[in-house]
Protein backbone atom coordinates (compact mmCIF):
# COMPACT_ATOMS: atom_id res chain seq x y z
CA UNK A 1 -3.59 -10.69 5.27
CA UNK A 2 -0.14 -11.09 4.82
CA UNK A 3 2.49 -12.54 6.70
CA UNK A 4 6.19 -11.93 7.17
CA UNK A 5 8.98 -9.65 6.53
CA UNK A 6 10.66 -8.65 3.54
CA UNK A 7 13.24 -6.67 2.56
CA UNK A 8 13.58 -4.98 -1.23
CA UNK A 9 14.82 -2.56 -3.29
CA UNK A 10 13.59 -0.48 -6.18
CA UNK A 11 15.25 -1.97 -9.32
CA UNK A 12 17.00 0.31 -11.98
CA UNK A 13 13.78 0.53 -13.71
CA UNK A 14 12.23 2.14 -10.37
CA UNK A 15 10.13 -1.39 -9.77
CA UNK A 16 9.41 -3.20 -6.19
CA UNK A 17 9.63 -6.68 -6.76
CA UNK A 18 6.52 -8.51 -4.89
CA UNK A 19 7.35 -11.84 -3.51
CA UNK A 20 6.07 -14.79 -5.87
CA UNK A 21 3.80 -16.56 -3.64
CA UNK A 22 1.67 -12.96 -3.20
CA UNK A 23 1.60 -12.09 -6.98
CA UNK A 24 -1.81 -13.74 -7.99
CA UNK A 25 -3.67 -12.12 -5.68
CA UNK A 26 -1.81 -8.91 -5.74
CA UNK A 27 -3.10 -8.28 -9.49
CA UNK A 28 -4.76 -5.34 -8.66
CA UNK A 29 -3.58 -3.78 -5.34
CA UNK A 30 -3.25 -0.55 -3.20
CA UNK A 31 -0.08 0.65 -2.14
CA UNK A 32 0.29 3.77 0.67
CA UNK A 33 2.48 4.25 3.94
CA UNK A 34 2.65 2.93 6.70
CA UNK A 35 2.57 3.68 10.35
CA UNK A 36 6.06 3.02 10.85
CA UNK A 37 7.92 4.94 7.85
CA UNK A 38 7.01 1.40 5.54
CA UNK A 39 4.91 0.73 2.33
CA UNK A 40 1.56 -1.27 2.95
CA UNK A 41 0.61 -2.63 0.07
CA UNK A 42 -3.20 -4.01 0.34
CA UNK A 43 -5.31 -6.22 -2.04
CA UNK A 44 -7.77 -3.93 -3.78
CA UNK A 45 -10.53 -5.86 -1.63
CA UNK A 46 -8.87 -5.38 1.88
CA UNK A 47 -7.70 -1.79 0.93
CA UNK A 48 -11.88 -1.02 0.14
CA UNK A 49 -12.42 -2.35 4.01
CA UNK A 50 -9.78 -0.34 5.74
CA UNK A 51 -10.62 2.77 3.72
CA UNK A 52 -13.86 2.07 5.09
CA UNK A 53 -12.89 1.60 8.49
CA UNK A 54 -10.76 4.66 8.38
CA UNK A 55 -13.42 6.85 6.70
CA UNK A 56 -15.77 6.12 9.98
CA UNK A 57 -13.47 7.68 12.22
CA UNK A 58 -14.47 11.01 13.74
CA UNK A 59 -13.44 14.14 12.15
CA UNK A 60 -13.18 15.52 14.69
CA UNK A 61 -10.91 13.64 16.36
CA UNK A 62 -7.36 15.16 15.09
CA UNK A 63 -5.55 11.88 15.59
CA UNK A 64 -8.21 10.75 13.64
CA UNK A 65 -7.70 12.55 10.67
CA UNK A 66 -4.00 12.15 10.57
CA UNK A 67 -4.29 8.84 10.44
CA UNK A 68 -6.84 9.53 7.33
CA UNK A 69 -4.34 12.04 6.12
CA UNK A 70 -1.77 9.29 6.33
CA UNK A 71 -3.28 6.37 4.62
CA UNK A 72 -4.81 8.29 1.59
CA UNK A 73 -3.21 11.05 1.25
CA UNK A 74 -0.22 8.86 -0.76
CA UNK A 75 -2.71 5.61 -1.33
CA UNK A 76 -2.21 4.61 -5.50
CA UNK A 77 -3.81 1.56 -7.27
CA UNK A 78 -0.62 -0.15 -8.33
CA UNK A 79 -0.69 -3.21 -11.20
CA UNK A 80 2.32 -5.26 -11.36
CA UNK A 81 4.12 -5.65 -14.78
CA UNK A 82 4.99 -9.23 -16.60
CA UNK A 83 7.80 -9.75 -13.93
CA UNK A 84 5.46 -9.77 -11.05
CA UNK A 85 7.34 -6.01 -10.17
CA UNK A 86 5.05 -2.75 -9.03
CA UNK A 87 5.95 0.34 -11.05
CA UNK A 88 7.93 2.77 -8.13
CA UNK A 89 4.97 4.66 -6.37
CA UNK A 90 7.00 7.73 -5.75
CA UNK A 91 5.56 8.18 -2.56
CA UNK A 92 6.74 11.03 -0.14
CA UNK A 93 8.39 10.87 2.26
């Protein structure tokens, strides 16, 4: 897990530039959005445990499947390029 708050911008080449001290283990990652209008970006590792988690749920709970709906419905596998920056996911809105 990650901590803190950070605040970026897509770059002129449409790239998210991840923090330095997160890049190594961020070689392989998961990006999708969050519950509060945010990208969560998760380790490829973490992201297998939450899908997992989330894919438990009941489906027939509606709640429950919106939150499925909202985690993979825009989830990508996202590798970052020789600056440490994640290609623009192009997620919706």
């Amino acid at each position: 897990m990650f901590w803190g708050e950070y605040t970026h911008t897509i770059d002129e080449k449409g790239r998210l530039t991840i923090p330095a001290k997160y890049r190594i283990e961020l070689h392989e990652a998961m990006i999708t959005r969050g519950l509060d209008r945010n990208l969560v970006l998760y380790p490829v590792s973490e992201w297998e445990q939450m899908a997992g988690r989330l894919r438990q749920l009941p489906i027939t709970d509606p709640s429950a499947r919106a939150l499925q709906r909202l985690f993979f419905s825009g989830a990508q596998e996202v590798t970052p390029d020789r600056q440490g920056a994640h290609p623009d996911p192009a997620l919706p809105a």
